[in-house]
PDB file of N, CA and C in Angstrom:
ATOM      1  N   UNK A   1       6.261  -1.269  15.557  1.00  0.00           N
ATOM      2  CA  UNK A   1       6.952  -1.081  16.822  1.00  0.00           C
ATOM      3  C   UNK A   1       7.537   0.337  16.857  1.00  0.00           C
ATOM      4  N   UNK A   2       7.750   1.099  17.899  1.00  0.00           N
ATOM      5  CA  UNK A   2       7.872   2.328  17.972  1.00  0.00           C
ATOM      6  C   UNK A   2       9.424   2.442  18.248  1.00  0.00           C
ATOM      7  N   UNK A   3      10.096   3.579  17.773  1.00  0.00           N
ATOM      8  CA  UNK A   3      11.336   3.490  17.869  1.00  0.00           C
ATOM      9  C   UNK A   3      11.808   4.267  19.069  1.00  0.00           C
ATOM     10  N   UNK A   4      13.097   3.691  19.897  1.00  0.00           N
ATOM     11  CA  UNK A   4      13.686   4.380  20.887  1.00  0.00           C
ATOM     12  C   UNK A   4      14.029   5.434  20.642  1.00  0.00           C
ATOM     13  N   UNK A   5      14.041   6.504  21.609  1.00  0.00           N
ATOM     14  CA  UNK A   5      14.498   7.862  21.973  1.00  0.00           C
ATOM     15  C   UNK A   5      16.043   7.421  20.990  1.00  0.00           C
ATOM     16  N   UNK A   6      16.666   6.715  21.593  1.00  0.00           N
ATOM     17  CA  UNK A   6      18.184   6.291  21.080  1.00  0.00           C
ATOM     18  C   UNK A   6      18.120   6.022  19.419  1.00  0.00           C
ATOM     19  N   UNK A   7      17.079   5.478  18.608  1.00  0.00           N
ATOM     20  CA  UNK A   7      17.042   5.447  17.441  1.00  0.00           C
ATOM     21  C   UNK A   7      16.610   6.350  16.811  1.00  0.00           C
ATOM     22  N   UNK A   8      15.903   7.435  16.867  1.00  0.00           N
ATOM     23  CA  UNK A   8      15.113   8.216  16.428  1.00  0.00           C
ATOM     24  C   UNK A   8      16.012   9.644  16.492  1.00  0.00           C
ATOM     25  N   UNK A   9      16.650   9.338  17.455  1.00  0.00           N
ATOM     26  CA  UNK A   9      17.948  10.883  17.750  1.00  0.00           C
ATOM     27  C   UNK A   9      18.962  10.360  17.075  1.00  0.00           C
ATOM     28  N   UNK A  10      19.594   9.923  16.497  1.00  0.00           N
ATOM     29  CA  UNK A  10      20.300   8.988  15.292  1.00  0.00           C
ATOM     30  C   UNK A  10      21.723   8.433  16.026  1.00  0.00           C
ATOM     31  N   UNK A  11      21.009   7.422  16.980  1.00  0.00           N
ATOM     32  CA  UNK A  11      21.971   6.757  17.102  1.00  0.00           C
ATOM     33  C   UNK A  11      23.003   6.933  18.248  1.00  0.00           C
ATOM     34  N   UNK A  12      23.683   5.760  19.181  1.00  0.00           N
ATOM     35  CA  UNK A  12      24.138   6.006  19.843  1.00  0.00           C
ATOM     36  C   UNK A  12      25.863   7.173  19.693  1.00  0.00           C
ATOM     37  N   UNK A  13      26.193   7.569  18.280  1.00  0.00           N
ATOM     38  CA  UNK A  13      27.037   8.157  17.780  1.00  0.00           C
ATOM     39  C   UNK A  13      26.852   9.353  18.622  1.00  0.00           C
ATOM     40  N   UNK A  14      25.672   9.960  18.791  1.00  0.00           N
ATOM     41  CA  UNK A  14      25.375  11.210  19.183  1.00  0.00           C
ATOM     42  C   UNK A  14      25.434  11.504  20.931  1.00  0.00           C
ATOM     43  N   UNK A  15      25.595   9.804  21.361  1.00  0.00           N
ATOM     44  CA  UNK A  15      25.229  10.142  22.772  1.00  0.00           C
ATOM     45  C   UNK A  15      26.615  10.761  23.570  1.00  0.00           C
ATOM     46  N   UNK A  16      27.453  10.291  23.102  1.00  0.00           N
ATOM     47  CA  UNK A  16      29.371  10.618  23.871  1.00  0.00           C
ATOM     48  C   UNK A  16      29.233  11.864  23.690  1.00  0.00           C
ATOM     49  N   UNK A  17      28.740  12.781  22.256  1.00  0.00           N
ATOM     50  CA  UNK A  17      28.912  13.998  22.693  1.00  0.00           C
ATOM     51  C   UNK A  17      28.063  14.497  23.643  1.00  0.00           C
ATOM     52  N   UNK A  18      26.847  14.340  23.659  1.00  0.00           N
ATOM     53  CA  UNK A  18      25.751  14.827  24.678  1.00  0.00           C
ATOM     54  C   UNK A  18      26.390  14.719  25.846  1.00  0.00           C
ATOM     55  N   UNK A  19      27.103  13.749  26.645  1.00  0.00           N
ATOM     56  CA  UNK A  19      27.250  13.582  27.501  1.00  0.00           C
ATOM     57  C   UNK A  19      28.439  14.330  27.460  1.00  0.00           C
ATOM     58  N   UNK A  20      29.477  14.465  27.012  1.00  0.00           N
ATOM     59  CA  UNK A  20      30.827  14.897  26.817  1.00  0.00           C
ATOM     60  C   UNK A  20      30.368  16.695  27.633  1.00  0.00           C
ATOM     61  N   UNK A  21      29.125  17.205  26.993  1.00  0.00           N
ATOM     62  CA  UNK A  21      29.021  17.945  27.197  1.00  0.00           C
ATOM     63  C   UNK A  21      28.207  18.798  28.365  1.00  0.00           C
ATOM     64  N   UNK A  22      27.192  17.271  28.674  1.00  0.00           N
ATOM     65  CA  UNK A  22      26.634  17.733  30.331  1.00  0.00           C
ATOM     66  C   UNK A  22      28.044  17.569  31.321  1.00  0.00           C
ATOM     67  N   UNK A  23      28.953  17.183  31.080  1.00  0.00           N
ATOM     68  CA  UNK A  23      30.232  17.285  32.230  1.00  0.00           C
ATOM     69  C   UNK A  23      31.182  18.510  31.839  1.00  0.00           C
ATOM     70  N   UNK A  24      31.608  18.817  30.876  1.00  0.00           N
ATOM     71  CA  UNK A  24      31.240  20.467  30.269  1.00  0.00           C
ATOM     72  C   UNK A  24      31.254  21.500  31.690  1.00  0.00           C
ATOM     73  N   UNK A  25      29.874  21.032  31.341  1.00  0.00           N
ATOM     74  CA  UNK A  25      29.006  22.325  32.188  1.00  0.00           C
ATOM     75  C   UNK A  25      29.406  22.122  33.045  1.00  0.00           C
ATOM     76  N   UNK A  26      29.135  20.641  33.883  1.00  0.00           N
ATOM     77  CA  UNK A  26      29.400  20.195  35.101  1.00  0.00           C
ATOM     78  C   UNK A  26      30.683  20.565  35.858  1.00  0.00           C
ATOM     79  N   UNK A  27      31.826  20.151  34.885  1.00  0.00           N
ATOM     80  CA  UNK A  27      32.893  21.314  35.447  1.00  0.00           C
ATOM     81  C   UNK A  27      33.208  22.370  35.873  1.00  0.00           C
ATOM     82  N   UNK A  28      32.286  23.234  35.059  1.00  0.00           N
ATOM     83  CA  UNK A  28      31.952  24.694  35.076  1.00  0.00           C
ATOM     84  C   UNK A  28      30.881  25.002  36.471  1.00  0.00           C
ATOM     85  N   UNK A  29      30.632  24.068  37.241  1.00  0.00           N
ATOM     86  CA  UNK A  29      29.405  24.484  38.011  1.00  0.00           C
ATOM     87  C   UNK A  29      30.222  24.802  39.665  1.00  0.00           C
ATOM     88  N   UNK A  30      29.998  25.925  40.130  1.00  0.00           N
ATOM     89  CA  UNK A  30      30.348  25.991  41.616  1.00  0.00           C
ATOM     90  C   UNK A  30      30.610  24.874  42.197  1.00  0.00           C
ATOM     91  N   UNK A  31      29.549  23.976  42.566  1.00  0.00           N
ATOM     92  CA  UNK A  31      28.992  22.902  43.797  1.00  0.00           C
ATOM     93  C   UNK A  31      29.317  21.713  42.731  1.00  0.00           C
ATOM     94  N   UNK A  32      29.222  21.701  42.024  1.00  0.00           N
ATOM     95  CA  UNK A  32      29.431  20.333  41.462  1.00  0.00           C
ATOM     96  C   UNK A  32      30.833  20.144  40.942  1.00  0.00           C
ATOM     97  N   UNK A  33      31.654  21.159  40.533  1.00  0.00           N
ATOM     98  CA  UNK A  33      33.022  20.534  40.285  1.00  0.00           C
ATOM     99  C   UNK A  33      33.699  19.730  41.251  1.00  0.00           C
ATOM    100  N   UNK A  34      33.643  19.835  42.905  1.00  0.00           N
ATOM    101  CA  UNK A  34      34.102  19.046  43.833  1.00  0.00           C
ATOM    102  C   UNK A  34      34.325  17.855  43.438  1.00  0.00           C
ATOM    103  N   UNK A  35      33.051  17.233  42.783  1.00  0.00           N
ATOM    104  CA  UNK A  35      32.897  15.749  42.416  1.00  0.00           C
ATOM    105  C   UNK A  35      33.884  15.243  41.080  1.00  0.00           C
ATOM    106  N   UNK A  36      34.607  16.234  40.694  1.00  0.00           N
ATOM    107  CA  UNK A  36      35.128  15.748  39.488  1.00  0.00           C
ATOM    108  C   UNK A  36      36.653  16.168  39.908  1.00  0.00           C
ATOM    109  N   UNK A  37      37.511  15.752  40.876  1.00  0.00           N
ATOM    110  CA  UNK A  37      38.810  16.883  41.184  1.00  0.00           C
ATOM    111  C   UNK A  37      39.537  15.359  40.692  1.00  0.00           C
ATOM    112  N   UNK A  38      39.260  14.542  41.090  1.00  0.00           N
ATOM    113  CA  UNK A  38      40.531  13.363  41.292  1.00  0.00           C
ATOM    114  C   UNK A  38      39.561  12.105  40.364  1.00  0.00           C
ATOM    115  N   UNK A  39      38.668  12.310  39.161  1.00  0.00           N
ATOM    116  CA  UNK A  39      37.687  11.777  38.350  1.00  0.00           C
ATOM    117  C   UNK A  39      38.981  11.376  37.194  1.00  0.00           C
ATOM    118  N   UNK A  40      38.767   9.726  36.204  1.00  0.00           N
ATOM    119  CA  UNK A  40      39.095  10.361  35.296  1.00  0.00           C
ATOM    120  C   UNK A  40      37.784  10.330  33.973  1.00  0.00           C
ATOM    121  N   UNK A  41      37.967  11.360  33.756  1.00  0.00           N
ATOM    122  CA  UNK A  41      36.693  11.930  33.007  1.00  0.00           C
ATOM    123  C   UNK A  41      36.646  11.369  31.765  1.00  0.00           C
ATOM    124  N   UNK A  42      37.769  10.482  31.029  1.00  0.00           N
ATOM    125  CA  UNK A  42      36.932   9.890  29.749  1.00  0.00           C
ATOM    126  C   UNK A  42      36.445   8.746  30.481  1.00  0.00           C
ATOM    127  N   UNK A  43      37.042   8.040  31.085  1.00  0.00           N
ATOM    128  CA  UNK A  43      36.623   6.622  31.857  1.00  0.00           C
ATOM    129  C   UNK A  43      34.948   7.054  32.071  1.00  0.00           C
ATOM    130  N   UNK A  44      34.856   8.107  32.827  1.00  0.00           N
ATOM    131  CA  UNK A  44      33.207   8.589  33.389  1.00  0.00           C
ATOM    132  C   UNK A  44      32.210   9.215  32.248  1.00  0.00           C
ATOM    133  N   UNK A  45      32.543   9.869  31.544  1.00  0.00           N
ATOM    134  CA  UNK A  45      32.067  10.095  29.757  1.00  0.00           C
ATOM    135  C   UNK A  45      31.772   8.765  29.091  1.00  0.00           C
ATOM    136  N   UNK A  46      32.744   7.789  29.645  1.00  0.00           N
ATOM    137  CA  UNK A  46      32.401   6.840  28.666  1.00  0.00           C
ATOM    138  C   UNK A  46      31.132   5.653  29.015  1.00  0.00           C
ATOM    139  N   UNK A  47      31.340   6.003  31.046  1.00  0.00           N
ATOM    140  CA  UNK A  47      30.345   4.924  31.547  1.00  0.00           C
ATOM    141  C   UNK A  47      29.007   5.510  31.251  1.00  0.00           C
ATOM    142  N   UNK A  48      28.589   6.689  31.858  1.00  0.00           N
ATOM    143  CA  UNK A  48      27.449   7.551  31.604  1.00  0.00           C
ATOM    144  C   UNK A  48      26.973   7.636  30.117  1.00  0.00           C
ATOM    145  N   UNK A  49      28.058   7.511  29.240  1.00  0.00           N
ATOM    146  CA  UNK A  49      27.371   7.444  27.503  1.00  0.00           C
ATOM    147  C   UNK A  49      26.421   6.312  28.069  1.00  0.00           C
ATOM    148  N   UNK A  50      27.322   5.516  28.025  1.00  0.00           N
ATOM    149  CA  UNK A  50      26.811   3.700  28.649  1.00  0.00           C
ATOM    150  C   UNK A  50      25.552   3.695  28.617  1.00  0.00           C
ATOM    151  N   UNK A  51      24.914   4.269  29.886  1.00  0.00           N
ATOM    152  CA  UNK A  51      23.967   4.894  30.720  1.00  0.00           C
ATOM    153  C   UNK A  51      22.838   5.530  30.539  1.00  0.00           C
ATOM    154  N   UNK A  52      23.202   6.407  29.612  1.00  0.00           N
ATOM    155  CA  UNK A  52      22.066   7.517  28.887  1.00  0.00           C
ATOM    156  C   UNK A  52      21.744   6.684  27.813  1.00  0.00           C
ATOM    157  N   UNK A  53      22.752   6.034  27.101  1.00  0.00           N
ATOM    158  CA  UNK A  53      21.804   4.944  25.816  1.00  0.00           C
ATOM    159  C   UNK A  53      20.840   4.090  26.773  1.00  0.00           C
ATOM    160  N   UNK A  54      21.039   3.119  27.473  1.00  0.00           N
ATOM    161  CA  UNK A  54      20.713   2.598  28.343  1.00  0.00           C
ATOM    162  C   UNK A  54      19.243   3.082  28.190  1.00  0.00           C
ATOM    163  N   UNK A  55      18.760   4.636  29.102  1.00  0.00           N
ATOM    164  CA  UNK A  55      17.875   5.596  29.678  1.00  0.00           C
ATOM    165  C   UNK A  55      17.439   5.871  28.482  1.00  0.00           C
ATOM    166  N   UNK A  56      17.956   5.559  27.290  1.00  0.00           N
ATOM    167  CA  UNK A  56      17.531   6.042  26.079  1.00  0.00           C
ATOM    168  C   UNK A  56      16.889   4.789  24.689  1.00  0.00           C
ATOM    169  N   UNK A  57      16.764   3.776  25.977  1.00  0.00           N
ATOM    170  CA  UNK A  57      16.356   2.463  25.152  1.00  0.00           C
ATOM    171  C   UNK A  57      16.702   1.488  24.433  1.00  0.00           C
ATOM    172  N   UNK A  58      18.529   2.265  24.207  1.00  0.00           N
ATOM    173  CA  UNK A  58      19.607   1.332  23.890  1.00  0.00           C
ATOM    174  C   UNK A  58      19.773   0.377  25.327  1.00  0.00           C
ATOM    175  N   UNK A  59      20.490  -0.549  25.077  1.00  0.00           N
ATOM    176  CA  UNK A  59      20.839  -1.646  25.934  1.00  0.00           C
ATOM    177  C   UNK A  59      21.506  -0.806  27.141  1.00  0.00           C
ATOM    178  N   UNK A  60      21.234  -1.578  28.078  1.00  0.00           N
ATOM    179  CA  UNK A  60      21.190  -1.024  29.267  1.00  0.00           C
ATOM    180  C   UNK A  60      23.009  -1.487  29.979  1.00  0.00           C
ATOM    181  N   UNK A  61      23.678  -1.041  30.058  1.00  0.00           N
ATOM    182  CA  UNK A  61      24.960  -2.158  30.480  1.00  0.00           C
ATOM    183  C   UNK A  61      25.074  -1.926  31.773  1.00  0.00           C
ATOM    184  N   UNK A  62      24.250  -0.619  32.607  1.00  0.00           N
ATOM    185  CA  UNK A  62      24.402  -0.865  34.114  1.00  0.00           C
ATOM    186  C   UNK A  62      22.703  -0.966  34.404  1.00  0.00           C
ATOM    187  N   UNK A  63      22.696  -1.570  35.317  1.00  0.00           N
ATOM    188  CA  UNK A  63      21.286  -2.022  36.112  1.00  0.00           C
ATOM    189  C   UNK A  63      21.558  -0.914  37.747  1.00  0.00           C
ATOM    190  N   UNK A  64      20.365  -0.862  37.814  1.00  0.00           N
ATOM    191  CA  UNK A  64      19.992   0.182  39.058  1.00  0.00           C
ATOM    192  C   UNK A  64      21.015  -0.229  40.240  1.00  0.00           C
ATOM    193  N   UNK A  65      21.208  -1.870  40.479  1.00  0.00           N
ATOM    194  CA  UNK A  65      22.293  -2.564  41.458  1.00  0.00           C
ATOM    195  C   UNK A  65      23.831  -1.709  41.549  1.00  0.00           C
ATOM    196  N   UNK A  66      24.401  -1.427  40.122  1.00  0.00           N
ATOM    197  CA  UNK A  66      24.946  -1.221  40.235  1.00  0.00           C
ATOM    198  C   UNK A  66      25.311   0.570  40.876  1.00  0.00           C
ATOM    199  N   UNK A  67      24.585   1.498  40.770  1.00  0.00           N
ATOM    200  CA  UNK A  67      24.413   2.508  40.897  1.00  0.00           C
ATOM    201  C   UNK A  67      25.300   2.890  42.499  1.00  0.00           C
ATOM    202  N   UNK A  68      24.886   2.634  43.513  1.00  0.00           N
ATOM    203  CA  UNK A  68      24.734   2.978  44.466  1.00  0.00           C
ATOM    204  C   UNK A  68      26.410   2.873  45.203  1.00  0.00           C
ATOM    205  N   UNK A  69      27.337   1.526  44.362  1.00  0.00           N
ATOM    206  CA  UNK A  69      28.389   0.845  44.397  1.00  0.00           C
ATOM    207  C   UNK A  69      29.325   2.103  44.092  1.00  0.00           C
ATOM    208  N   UNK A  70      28.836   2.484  42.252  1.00  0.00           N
ATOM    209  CA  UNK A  70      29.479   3.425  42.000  1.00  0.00           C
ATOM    210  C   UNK A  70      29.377   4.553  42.139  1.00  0.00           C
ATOM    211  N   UNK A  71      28.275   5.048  42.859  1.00  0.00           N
ATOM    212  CA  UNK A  71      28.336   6.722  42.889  1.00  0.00           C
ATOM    213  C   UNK A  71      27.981   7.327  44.956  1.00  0.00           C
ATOM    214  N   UNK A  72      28.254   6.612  45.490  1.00  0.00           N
ATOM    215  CA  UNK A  72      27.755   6.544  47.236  1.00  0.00           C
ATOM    216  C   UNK A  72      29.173   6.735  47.566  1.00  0.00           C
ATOM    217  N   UNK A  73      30.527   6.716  47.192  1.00  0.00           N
ATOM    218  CA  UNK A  73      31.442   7.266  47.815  1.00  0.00           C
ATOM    219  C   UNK A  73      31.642   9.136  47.627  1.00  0.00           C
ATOM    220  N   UNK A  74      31.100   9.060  46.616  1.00  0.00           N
ATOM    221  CA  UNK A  74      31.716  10.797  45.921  1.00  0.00           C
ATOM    222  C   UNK A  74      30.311  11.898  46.789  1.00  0.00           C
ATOM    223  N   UNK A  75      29.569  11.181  47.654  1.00  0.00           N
ATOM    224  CA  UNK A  75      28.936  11.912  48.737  1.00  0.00           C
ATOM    225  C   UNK A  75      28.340  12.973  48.090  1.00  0.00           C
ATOM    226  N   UNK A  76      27.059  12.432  46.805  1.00  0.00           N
ATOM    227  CA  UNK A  76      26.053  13.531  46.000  1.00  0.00           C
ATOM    228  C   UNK A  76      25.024  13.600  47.056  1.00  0.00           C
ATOM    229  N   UNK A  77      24.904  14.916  46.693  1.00  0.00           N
ATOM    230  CA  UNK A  77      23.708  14.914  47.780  1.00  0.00           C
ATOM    231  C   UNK A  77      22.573  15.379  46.998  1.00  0.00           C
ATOM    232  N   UNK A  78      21.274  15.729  47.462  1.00  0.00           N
ATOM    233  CA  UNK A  78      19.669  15.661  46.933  1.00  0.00           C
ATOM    234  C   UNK A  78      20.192  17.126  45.731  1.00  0.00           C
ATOM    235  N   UNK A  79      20.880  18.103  46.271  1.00  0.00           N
ATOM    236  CA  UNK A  79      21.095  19.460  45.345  1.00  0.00           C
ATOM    237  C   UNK A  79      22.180  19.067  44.565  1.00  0.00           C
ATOM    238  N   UNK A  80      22.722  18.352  44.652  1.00  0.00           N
ATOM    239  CA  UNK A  80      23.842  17.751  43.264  1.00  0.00           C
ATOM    240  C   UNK A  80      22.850  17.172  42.265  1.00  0.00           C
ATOM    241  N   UNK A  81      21.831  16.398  42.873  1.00  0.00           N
ATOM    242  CA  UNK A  81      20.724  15.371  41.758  1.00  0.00           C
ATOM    243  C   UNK A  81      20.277  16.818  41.233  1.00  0.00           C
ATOM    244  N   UNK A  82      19.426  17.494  41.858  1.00  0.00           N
ATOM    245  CA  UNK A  82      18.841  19.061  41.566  1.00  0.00           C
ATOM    246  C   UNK A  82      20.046  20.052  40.414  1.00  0.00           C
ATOM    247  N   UNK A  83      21.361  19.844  40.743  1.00  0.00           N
ATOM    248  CA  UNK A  83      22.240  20.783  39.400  1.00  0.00           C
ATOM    249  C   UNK A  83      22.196  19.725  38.496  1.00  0.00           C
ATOM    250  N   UNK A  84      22.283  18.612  38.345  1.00  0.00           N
ATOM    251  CA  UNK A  84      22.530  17.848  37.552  1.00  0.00           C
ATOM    252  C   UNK A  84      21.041  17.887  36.188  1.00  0.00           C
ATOM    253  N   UNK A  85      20.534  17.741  37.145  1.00  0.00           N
ATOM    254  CA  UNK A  85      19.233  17.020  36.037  1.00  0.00           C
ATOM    255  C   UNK A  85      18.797  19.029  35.547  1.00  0.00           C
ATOM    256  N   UNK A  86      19.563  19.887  36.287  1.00  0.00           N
ATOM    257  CA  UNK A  86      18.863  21.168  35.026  1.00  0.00           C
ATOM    258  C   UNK A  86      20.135  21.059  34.031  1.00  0.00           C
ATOM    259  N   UNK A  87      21.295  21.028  34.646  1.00  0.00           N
ATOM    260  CA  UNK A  87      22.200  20.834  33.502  1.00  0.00           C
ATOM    261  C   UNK A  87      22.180  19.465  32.289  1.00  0.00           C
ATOM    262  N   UNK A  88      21.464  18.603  32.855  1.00  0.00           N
ATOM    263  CA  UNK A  88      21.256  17.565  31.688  1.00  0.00           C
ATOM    264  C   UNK A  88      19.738  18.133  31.006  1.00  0.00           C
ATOM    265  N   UNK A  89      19.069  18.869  31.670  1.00  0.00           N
ATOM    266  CA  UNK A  89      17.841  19.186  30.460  1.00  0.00           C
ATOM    267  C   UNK A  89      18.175  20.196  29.504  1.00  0.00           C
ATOM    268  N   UNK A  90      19.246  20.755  30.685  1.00  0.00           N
ATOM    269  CA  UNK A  90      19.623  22.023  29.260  1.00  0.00           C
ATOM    270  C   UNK A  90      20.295  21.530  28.219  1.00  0.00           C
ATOM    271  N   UNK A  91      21.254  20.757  28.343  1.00  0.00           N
ATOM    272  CA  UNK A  91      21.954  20.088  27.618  1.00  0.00           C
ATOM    273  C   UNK A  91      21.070  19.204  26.508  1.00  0.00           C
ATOM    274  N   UNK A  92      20.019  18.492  26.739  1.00  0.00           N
ATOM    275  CA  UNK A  92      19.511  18.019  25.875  1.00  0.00           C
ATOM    276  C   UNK A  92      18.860  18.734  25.245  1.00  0.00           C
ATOM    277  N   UNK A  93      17.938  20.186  25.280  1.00  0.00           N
ATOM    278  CA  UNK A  93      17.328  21.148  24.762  1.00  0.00           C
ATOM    279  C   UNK A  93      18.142  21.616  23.839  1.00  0.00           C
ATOM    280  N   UNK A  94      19.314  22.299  24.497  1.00  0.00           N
ATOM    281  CA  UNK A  94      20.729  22.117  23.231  1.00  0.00           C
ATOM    282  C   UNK A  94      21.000  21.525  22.008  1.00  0.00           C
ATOM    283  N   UNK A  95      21.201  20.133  22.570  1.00  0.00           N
ATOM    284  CA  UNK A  95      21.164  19.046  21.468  1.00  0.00           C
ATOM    285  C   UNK A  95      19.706  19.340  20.691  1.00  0.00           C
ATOM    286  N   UNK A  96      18.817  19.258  20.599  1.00  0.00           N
ATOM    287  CA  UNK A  96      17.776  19.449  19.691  1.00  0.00           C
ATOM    288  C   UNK A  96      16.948  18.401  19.991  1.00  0.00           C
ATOM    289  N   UNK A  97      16.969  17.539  21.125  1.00  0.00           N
ATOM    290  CA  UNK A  97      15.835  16.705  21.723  1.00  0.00           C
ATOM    291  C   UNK A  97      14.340  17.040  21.755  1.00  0.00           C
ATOM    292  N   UNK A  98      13.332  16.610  21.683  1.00  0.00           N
ATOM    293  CA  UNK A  98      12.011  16.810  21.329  1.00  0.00           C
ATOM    294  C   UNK A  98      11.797  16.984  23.106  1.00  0.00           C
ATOM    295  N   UNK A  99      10.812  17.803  23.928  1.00  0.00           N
ATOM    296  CA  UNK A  99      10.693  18.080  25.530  1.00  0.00           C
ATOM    297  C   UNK A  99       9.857  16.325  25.289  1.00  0.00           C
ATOM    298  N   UNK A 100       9.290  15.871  24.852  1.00  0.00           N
ATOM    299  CA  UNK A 100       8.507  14.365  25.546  1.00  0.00           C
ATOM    300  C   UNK A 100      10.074  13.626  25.860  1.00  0.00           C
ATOM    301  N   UNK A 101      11.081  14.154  25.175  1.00  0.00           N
ATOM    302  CA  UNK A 101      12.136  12.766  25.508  1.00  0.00           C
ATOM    303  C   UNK A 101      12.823  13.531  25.749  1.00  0.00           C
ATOM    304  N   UNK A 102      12.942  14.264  26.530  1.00  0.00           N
ATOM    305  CA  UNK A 102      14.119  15.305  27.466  1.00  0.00           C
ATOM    306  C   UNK A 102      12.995  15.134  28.724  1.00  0.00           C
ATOM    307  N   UNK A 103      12.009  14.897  28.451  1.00  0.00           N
ATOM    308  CA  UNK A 103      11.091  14.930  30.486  1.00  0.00           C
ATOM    309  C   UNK A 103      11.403  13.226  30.236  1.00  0.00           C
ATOM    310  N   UNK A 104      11.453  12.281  29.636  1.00  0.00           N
ATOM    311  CA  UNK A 104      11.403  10.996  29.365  1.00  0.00           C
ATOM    312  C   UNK A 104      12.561  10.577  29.964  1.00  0.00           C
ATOM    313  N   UNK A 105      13.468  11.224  29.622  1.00  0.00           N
ATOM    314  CA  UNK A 105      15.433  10.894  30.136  1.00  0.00           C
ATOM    315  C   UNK A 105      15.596  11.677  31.559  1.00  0.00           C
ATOM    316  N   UNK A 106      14.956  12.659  31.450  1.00  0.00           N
ATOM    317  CA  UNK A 106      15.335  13.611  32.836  1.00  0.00           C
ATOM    318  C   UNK A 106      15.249  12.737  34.017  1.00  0.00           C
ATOM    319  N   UNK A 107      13.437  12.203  33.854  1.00  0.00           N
ATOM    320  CA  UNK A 107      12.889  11.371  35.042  1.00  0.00           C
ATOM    321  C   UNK A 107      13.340  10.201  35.019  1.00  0.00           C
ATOM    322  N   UNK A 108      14.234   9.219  34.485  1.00  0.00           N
ATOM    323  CA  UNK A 108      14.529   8.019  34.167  1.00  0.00           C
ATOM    324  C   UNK A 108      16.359   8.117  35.165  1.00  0.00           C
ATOM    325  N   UNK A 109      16.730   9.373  34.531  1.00  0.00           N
ATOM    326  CA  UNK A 109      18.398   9.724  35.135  1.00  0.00           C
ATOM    327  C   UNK A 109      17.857  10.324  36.744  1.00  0.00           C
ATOM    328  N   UNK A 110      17.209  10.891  37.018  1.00  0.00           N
ATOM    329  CA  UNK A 110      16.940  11.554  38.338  1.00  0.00           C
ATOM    330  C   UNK A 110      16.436  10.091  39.289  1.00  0.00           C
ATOM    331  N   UNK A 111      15.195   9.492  38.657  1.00  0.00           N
ATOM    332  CA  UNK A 111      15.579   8.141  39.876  1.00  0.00           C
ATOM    333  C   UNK A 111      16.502   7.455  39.642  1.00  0.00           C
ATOM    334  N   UNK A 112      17.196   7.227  38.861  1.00  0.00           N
ATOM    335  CA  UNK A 112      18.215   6.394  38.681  1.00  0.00           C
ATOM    336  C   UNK A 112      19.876   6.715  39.412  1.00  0.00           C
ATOM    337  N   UNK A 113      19.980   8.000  39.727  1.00  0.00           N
ATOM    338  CA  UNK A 113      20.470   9.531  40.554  1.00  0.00           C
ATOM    339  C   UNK A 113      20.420   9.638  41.932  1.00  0.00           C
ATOM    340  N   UNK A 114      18.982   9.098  42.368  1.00  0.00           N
ATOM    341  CA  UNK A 114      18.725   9.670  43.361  1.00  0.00           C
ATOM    342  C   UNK A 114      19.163   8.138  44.239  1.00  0.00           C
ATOM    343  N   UNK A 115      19.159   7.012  43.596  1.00  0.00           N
ATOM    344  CA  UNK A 115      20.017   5.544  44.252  1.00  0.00           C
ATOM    345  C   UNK A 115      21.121   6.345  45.038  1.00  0.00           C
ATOM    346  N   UNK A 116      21.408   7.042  44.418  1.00  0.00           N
ATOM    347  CA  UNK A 116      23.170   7.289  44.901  1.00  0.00           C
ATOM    348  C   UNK A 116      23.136   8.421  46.132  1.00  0.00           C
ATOM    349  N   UNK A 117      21.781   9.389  46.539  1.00  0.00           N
ATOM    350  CA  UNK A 117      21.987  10.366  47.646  1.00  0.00           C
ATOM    351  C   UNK A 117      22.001   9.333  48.642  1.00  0.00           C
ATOM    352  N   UNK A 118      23.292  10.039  49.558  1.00  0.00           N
ATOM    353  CA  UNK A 118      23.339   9.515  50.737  1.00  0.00           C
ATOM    354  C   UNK A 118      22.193  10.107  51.873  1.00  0.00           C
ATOM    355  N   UNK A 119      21.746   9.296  52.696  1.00  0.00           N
ATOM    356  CA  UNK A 119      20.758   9.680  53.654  1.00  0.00           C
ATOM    357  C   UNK A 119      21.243  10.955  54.737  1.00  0.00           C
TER     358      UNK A 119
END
């Protein structure tokens, strides 16, 4: 049996920082800090770890249902999905991710992302 992205990168230990650190950036970004003014950011570090194990073949604790509940008030739009997913590839290139499982997570978080643009 072939091992998950999540087992093979050693473990969900590694994912809080990964993520710790695509919001990092995310802070740092013109257009995207808006979304984080009145956030609290370990609560959201901690759901998105959640999330990316999840995207990463660990157990999944949110389902696509839930998506839309939690992220359709903070009004992302198609170029928030667009900063996001270069700042999460860079971020995983960073980390030392192999590109088959940085295009593997990218495309998995971007539809999973794109639940949440409002029309």
């Amino acid at each position: 049996m072939a091992q998950t992205v999540l087992v093979h990168s050693g473990g969900f230990s590694r994912v809080r920082p990964l993520v710790a650190a695509i919001y990092d950036k995310a802070l740092g970004h013109e257009t995207l800090q808006r979304h984080f003014a009145h956030v609290d950011m370990l609560k959201l570090i901690d759901r998105q770890a959640k999330m990316i194990a999840g995207v990463m073949g660990g157990h999944d604790a949110f389902g696509d249902e839930t998506v839309p509940r939690a992220d359709v008030r903070h009004r992302i739009t198609a170029e928030d999905i667009d900063d996001m997913g270069v700042i999460l590839r860079q971020t995983l290139a960073d980390f030392g991710y192999p590109p088959r499982d940085v295009d593997r997570m990218c495309n998995a978080s971007v539809r999973r992302r794109l639940l949440a643009v409002e029309a």
